[in-house]
Protein backbone atom coordinates (compact mmCIF):
# COMPACT_ATOMS: atom_id res chain seq x y z
CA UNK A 1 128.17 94.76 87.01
CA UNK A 2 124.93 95.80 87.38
CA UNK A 3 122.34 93.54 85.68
CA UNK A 4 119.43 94.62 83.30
CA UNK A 5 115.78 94.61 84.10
CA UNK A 6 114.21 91.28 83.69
CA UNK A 7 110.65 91.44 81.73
CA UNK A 8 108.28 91.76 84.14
CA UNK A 9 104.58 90.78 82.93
CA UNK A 10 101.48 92.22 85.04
CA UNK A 11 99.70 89.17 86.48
CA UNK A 12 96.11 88.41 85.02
CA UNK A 13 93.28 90.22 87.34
CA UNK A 14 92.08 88.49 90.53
CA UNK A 15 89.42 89.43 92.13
CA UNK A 16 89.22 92.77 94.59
CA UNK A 17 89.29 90.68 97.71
CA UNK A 18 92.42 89.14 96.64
CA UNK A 19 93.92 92.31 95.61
CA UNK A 20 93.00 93.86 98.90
CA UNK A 21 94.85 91.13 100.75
CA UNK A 22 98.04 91.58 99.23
CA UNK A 23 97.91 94.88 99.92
CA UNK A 24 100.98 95.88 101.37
CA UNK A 25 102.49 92.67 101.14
CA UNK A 26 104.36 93.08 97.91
CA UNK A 27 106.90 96.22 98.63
CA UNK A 28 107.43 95.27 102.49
CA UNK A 29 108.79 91.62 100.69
CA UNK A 30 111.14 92.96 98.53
CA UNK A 31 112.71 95.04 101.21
CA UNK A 32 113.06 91.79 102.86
CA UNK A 33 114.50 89.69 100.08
CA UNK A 34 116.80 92.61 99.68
CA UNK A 35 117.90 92.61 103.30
CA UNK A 36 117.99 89.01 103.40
CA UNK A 37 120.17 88.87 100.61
CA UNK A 38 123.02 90.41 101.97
CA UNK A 39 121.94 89.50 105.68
CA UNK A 40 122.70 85.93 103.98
CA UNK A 41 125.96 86.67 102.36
CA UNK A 42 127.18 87.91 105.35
CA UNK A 43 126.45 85.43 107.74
CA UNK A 44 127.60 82.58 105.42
CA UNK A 45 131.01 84.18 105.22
CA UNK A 46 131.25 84.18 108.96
CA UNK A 47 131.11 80.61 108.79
CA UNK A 48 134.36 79.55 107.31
CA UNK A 49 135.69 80.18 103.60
CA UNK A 50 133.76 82.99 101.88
CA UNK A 51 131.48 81.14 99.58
CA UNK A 52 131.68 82.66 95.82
CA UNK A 53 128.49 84.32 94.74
CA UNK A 54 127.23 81.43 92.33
CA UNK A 55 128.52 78.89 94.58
CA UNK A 56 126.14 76.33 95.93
CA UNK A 57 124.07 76.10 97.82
CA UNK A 58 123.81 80.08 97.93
CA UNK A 59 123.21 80.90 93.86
CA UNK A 60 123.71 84.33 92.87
CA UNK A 61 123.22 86.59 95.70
CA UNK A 62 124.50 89.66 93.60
CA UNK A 63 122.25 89.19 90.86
CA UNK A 64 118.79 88.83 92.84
CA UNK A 65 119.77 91.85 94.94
CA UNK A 66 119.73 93.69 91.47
CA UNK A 67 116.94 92.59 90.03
CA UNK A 68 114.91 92.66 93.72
CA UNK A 69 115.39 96.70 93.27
CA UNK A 70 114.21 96.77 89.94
CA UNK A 71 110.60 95.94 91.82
CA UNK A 72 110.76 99.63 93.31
CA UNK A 73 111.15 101.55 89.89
CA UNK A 74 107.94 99.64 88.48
CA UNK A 75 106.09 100.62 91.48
CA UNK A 76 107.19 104.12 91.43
CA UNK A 77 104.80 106.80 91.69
CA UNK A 78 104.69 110.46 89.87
CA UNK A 79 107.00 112.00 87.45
CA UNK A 80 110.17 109.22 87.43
CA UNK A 81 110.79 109.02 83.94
CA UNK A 82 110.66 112.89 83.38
CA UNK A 83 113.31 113.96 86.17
CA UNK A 84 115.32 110.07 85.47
CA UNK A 85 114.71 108.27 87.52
CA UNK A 86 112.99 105.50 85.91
CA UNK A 87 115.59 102.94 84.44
CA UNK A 88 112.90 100.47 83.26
CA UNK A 89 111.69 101.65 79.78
CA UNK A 90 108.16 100.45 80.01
CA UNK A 91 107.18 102.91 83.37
CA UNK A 92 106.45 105.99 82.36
CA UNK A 93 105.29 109.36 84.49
CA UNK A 94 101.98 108.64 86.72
CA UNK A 95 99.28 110.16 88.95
CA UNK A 96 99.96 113.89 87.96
CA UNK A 97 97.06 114.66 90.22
CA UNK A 98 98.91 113.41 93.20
CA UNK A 99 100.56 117.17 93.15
CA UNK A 100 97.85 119.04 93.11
CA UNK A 101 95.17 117.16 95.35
CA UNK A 102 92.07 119.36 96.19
CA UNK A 103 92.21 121.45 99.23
CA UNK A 104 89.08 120.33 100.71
CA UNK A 105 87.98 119.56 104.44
CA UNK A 106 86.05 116.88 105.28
CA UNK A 107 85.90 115.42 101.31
CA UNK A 108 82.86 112.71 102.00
CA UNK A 109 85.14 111.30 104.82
CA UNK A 110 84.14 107.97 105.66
CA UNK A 111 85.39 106.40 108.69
CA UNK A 112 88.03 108.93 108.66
CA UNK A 113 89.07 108.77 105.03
CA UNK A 114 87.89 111.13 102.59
CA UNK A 115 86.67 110.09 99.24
CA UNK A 116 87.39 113.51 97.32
CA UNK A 117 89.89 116.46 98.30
CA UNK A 118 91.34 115.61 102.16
CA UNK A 119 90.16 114.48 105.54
CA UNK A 120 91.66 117.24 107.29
CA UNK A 121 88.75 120.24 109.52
CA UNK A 122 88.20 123.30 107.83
CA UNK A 123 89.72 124.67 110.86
CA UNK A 124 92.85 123.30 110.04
CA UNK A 125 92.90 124.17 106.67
CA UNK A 126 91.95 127.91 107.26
CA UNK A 127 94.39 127.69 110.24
CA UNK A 128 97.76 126.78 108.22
CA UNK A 129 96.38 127.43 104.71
CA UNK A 130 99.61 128.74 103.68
CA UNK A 131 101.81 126.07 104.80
CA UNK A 132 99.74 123.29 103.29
CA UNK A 133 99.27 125.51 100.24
CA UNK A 134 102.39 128.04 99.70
CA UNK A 135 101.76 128.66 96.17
CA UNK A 136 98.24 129.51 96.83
CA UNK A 137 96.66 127.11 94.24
CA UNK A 138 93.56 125.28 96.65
CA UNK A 139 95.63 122.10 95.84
CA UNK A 140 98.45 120.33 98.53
CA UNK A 141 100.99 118.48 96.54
CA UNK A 142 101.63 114.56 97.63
CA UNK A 143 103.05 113.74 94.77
CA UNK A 144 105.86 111.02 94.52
CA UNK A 145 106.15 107.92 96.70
CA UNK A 146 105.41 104.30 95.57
CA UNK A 147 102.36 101.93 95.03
CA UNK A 148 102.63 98.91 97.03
CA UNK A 149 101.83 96.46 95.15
CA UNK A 150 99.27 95.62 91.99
CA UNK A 151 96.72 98.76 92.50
CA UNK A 152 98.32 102.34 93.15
CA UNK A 153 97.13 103.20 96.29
CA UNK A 154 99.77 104.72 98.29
CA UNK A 155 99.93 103.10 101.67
CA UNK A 156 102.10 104.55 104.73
CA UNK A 157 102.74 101.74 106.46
CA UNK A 158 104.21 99.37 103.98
CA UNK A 159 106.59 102.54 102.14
CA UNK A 160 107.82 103.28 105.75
CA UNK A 161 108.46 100.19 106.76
CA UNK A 162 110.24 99.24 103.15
CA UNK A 163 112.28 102.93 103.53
CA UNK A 164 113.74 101.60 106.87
CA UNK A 165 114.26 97.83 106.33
CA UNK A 166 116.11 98.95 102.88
CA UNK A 167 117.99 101.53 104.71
CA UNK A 168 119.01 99.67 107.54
CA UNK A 169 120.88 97.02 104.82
CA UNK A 170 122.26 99.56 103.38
CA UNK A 171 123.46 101.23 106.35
CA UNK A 172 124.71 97.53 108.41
CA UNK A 173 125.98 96.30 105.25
CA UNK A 174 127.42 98.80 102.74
CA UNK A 175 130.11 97.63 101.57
CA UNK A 176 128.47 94.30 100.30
CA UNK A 177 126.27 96.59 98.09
CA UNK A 178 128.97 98.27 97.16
CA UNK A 179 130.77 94.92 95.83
CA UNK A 180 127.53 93.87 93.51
CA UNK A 181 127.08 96.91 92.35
CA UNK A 182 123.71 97.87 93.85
CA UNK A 183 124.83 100.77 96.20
CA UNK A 184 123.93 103.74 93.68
CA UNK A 185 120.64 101.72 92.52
CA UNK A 186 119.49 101.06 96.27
CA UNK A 187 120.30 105.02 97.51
CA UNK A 188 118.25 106.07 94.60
CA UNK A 189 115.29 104.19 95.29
CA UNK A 190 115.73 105.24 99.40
CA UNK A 191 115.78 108.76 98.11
CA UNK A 192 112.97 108.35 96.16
CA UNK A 193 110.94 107.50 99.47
CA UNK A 194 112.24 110.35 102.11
CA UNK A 195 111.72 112.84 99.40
CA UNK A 196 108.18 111.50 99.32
CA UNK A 197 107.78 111.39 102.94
CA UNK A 198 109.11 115.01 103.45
CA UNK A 199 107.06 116.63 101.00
CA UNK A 200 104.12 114.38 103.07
CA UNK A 201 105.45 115.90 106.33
CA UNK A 202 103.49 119.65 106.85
CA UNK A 203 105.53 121.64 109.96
CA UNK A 204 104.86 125.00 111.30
CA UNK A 205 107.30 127.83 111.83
CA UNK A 206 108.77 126.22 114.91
CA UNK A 207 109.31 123.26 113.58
CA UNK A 208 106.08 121.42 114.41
CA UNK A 209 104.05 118.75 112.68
CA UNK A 210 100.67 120.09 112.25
CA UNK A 211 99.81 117.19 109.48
CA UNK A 212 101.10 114.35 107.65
CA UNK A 213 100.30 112.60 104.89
CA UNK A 214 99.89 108.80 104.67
CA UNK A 215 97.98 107.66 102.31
CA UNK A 216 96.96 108.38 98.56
CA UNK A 217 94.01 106.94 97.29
CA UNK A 218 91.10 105.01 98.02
CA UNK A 219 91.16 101.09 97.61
CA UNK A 220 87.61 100.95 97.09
CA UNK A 221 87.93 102.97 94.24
CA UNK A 222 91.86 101.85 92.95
CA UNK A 223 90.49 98.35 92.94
CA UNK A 224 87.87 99.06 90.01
CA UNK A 225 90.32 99.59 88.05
CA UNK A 226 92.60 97.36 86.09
CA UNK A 227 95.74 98.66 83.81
CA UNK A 228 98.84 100.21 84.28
CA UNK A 229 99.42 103.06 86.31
CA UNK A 230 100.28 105.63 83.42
CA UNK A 231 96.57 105.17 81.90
CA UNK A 232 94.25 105.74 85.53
CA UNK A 233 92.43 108.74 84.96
CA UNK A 234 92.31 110.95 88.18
CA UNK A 235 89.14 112.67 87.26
CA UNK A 236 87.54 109.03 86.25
CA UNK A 237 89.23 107.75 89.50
CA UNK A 238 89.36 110.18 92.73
CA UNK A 239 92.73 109.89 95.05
CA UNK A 240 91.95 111.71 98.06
CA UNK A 241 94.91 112.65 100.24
CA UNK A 242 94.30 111.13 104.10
CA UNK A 243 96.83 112.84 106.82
CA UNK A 244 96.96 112.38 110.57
CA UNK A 245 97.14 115.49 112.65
CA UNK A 246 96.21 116.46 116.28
CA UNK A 247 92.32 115.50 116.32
CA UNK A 248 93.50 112.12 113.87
CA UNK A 249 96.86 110.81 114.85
CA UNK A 250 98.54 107.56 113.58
CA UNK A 251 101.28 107.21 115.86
CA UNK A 252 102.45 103.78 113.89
CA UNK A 253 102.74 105.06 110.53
CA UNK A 254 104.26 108.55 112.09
CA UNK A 255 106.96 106.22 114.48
CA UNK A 256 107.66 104.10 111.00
CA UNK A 257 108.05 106.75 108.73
CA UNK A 258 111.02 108.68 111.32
CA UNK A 259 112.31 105.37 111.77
CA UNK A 260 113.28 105.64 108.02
CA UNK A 261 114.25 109.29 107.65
CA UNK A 262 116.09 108.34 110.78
CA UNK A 263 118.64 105.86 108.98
CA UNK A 264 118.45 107.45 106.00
CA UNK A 265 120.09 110.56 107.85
CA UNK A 266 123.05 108.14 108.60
CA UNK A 267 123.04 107.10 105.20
CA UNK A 268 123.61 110.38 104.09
CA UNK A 269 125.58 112.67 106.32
CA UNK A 270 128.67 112.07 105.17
CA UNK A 271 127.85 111.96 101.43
CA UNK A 272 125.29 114.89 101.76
CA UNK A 273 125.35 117.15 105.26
CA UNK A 274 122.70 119.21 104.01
CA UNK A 275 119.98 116.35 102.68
CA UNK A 276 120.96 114.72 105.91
CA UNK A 277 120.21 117.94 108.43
CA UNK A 278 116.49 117.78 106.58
CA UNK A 279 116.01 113.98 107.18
CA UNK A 280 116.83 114.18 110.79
């Protein structure tokens, strides 16, 4: 069975170069402890006699597979705990503002990345107004998606590459998460990403990407900041929305980020055709 959320304590502050360092580092790891733990399982059984899971010298594979997913829920981003999402008690809701980012062109970019509103031209924004904003509210809504590690900045490259290496486990290797009791946990989490990165994903009548969004929030200004996600003021503390579209592409983070919708699609078509159709 499943096993309960360990405590998890908040580190004391470091400085902001630190912090900026491990940026990124902390969600791709745990996709890779979770991959590796089953990756390990596996090819240990291959070996000879399948090895129990507290046998040495392999420990408990089951049991830090559970508790390696827990790390996703206390970096999850927007309203978790009010649609349930959000098994660990102490996470609650965060960065309301995320859905309802200002619908500005050109917010103070600097070196591509607005500090206020978005870093898309006015003549994009004019151009596919209603796409970006269908309810007509000079806001675009980013809202969901994960932190990446101690600030809340919401990093592309890191949630993509997490999405597919977590995906890919799941989808080379159900059945072991299946066994220790992680599958539902680990599908929840994956959803909680391509939900996020379709509701990043802007597309035209025919189908066409005219922007996406990879990034929420400004390090610079996340890193002044020290305290729990729930109690960062949006007004006190501006997260900008960045995208890449035709005159600003970011062919890594766009490649990444269909990896994972990619084999999250084969996750999902036979459990859910019509999720699945949307992913791919």
């Amino acid at each position: 069975m499943p096993v309960h959320p360990p405590e998890l304590h908040r580190p004391a502050p470091t400085s902001r170069s630190r912090r900026r360092r491990r940026s990124g580092v902390a969600i791709v790891a745990t996709s890779a402890v979770a991959a590796g733990m089953i990756t390990g399982l596996t090819a240990a059984s291959s070996q000879g006699a399948i090895p129990t899971l507290t046998s040495a010298p392999y420990g408990n594979f089951a049991e830090a597979l559970q508790k390696s997913l827990y790390f996703y829920d206390a970096e999850k981003s927007g309203p978790a705990r009010t649609v349930g999402v959000q098994p660990l008690e102490w996470r609650g809701d965060s960065e309301p503002t995320d859905s309802k980012v200002p619908l500005l062109a050109n917010g103070s970019a600097t070196g591509g990345v607005a500090d206020t509103g978005t870093n898309l031209p006015a003549s994009l924004i004019s151009q596919y107004k209603s796409i970006l904003d269908p309810n007509g509210t000079g806001t675009v809504d980013v809202s969901g998606g994960f932190h990446d590690a101690g600030d809340h900045v919401k990093f592309g490259l890191p949630q993509a590459y997490s999405a597919m290496t977590l995906g890919w486990g799941v989808y080379e290797f159900k059945d072991a998460y299946v066994k220790t009791g992680s599958y539902d946990h680990t599908m929840e989490e994956l959803r909680w990403f391509t939900d996020y990165f379709l509701r990043s994903t802007f597309r035209d009548s025919s189908g066409k990407v005219i922007a996406f969004n990879y990034m929420v929030g400004r390090g610079g200004v996340d890193h002044t900041f020290w305290g729990a996600p729930e109690l960062q003021d949006g007004t006190k503390y501006p997260r900008p929305a960045t995208f890449a579209y035709a005159g600003a592409p970011a062919s890594d983070i766009a490649a990444q980020t269909a990896a994972a919708l990619a084999i999250e699609y084969l996750n999902t078509k036979d459990s859910d055709a019509t999720y699945a159709a949307t992913l791919l």
